[in-house]
C-alpha atoms as a PDB file:
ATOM      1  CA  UNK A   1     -21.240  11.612  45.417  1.00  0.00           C
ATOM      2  CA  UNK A   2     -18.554  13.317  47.222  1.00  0.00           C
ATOM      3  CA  UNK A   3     -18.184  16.620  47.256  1.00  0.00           C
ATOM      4  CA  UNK A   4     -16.106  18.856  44.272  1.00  0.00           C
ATOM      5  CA  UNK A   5     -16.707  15.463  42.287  1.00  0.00           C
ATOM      6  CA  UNK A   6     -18.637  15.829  38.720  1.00  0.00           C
ATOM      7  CA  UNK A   7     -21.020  13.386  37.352  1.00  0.00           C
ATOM      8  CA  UNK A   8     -19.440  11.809  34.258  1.00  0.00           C
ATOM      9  CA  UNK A   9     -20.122  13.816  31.385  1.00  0.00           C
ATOM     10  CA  UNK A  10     -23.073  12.079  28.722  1.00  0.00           C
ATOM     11  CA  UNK A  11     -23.489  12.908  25.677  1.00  0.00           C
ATOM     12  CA  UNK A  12     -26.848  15.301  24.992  1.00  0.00           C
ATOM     13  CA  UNK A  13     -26.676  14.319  21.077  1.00  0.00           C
ATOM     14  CA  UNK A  14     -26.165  11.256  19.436  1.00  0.00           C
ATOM     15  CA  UNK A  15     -23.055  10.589  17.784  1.00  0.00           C
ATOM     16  CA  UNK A  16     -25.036  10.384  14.418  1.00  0.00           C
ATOM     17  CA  UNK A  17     -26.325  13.702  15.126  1.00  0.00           C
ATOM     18  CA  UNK A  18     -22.855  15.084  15.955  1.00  0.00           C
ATOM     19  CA  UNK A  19     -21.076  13.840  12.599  1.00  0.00           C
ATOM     20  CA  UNK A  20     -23.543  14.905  10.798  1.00  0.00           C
ATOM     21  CA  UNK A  21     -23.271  18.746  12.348  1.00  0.00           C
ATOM     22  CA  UNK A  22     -19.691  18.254  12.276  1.00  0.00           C
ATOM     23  CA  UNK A  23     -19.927  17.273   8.462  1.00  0.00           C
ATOM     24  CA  UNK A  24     -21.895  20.410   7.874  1.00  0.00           C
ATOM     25  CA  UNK A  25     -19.605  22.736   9.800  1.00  0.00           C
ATOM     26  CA  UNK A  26     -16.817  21.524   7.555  1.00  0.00           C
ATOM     27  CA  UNK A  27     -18.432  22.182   4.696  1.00  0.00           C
ATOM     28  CA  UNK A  28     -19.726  25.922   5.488  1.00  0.00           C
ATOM     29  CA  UNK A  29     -15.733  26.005   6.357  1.00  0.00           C
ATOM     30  CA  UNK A  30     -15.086  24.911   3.191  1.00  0.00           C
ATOM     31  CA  UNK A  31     -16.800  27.609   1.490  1.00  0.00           C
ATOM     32  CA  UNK A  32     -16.674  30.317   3.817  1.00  0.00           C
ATOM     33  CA  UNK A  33     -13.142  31.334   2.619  1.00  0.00           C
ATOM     34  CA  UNK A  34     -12.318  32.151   6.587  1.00  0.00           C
ATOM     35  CA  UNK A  35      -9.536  30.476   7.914  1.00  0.00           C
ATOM     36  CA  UNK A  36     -10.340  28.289  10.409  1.00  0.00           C
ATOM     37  CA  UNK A  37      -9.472  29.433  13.685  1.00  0.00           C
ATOM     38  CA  UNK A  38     -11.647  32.494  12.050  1.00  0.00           C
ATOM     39  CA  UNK A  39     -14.473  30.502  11.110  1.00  0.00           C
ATOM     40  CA  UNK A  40     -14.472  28.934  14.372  1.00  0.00           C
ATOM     41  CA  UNK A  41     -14.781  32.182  16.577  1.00  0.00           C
ATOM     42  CA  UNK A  42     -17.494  33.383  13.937  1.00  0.00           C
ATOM     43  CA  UNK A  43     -19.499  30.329  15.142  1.00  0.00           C
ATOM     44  CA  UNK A  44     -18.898  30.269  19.223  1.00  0.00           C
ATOM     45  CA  UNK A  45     -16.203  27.135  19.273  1.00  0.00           C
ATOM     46  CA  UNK A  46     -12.923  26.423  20.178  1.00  0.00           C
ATOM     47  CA  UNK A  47     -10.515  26.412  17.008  1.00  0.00           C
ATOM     48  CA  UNK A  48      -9.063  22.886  18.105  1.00  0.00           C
ATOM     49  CA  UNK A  49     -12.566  20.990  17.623  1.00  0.00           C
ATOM     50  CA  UNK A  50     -12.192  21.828  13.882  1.00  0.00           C
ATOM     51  CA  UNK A  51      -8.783  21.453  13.687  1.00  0.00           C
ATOM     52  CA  UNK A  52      -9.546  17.932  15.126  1.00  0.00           C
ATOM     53  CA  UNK A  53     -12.598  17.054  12.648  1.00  0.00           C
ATOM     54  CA  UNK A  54     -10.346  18.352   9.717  1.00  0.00           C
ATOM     55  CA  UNK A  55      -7.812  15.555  11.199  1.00  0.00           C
ATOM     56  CA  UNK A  56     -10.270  13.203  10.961  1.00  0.00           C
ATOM     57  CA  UNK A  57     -12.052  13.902   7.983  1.00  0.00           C
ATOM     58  CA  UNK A  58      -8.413  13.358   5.962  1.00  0.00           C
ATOM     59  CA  UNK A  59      -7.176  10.532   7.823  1.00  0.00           C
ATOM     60  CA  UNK A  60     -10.940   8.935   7.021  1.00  0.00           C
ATOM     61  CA  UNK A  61      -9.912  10.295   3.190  1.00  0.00           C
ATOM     62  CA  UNK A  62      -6.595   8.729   2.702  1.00  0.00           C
ATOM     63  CA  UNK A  63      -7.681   5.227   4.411  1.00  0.00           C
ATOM     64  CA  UNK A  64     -10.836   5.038   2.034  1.00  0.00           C
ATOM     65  CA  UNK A  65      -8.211   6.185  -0.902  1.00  0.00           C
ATOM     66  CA  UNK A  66      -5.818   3.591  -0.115  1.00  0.00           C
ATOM     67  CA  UNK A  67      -8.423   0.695   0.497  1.00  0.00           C
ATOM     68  CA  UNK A  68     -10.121   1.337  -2.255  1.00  0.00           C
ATOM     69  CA  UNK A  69      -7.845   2.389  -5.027  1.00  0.00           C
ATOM     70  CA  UNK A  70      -7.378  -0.007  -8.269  1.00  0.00           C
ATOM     71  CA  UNK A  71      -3.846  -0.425 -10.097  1.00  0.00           C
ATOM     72  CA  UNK A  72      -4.181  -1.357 -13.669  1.00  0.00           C
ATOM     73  CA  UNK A  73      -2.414  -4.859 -14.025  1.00  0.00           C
ATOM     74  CA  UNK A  74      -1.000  -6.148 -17.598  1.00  0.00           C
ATOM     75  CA  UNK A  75       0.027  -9.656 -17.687  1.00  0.00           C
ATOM     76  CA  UNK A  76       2.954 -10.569 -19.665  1.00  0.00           C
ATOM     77  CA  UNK A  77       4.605 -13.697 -20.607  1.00  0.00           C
ATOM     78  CA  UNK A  78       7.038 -14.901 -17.995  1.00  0.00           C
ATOM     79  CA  UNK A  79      11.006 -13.937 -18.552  1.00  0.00           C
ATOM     80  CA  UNK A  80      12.757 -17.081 -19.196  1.00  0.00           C
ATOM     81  CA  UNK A  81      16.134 -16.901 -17.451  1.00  0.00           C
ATOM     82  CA  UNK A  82      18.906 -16.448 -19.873  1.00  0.00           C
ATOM     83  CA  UNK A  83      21.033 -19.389 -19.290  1.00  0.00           C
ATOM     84  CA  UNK A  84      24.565 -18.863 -20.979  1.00  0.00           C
ATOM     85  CA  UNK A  85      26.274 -21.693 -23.332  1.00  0.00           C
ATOM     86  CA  UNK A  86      29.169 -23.249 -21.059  1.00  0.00           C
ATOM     87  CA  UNK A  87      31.962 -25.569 -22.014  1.00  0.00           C
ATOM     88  CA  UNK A  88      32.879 -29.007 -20.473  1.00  0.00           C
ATOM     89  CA  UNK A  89      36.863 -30.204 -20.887  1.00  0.00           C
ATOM     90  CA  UNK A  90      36.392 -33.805 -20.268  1.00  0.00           C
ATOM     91  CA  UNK A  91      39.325 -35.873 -18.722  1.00  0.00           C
ATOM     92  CA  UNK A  92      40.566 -37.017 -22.094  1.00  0.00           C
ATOM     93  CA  UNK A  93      41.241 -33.409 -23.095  1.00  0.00           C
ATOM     94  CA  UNK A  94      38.057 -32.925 -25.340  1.00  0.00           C
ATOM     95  CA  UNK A  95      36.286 -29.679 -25.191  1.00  0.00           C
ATOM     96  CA  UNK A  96      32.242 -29.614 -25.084  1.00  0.00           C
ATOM     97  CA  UNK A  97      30.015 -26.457 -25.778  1.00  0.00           C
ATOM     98  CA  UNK A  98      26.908 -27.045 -24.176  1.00  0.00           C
ATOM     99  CA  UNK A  99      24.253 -24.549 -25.601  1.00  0.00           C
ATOM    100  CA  UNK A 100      21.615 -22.929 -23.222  1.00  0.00           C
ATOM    101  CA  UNK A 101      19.024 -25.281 -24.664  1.00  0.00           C
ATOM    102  CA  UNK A 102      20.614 -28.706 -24.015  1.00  0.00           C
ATOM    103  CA  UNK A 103      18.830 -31.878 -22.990  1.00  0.00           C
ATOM    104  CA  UNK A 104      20.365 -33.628 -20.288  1.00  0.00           C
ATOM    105  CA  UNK A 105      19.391 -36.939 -20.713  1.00  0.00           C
ATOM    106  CA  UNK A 106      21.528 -36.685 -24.682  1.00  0.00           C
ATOM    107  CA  UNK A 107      24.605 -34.622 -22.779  1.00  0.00           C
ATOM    108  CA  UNK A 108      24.308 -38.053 -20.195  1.00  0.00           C
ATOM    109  CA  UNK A 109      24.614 -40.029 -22.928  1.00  0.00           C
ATOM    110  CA  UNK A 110      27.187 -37.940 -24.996  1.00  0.00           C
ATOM    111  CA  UNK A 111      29.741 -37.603 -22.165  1.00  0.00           C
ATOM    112  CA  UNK A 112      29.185 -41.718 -21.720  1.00  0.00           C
ATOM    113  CA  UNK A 113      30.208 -42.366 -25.045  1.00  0.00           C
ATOM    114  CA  UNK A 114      33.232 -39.940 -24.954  1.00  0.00           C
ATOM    115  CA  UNK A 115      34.361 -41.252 -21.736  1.00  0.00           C
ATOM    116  CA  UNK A 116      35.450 -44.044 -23.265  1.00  0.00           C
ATOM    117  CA  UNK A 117      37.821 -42.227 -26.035  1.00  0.00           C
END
């Protein structure tokens, strides 16, 4: 190595090992009533690396809450589309209310047979 170069930091813990102290820090925090940047000089760290693991430990929250959350679902009947009576005014001046629950192939046949009127 060169000189004024540093060997690349390794870990001396485990990552395992490291949630799991970080998961118990949290929780003395929890119930330590400190604040804590308070808690965190009480205990020999720098305030950030909490502030950090409380990021973490909510963003972990709300992703786990949002993956894993159930909406109740209540099927209905489907809406049938409200389809309003209109009129026809056929060439030889009549006038034709169709209601909203016509059948096309009788109006087919109904307009043939007044065509010729």
């Amino acid at each position: 190595m060169l000189p004024r170069m540093t060997k690349p930091k390794t870990p001396d813990t485990s990552p395992e090992a490291r949630a799991s102290t970080t998961d118990q820090l949290l929780a003395e925090l929890a119930s330590s009533g400190l604040s804590t940047a308070a808690f965190a000089r009480s205990r020999g760290l720098p305030p950030w690396k909490l502030y950090n693991a409380l990021g973490v430990q909510a963003r972990r929250a709300a992703k786990k809450a949002k993956s894993s959350a159930l909406i109740p679902v209540r099927v209905k009947e489907p809406r049938r589309a409200q389809a309003s009576p209109f009129e026809l005014v056929l060439a030889g001046g009549h006038r034709l209310v169709v209601p909203e629950n016509f059948d096309a192939d009788a109006l087919r046949r109904l307009m043939g047979a007044l065509a010729g009127c």
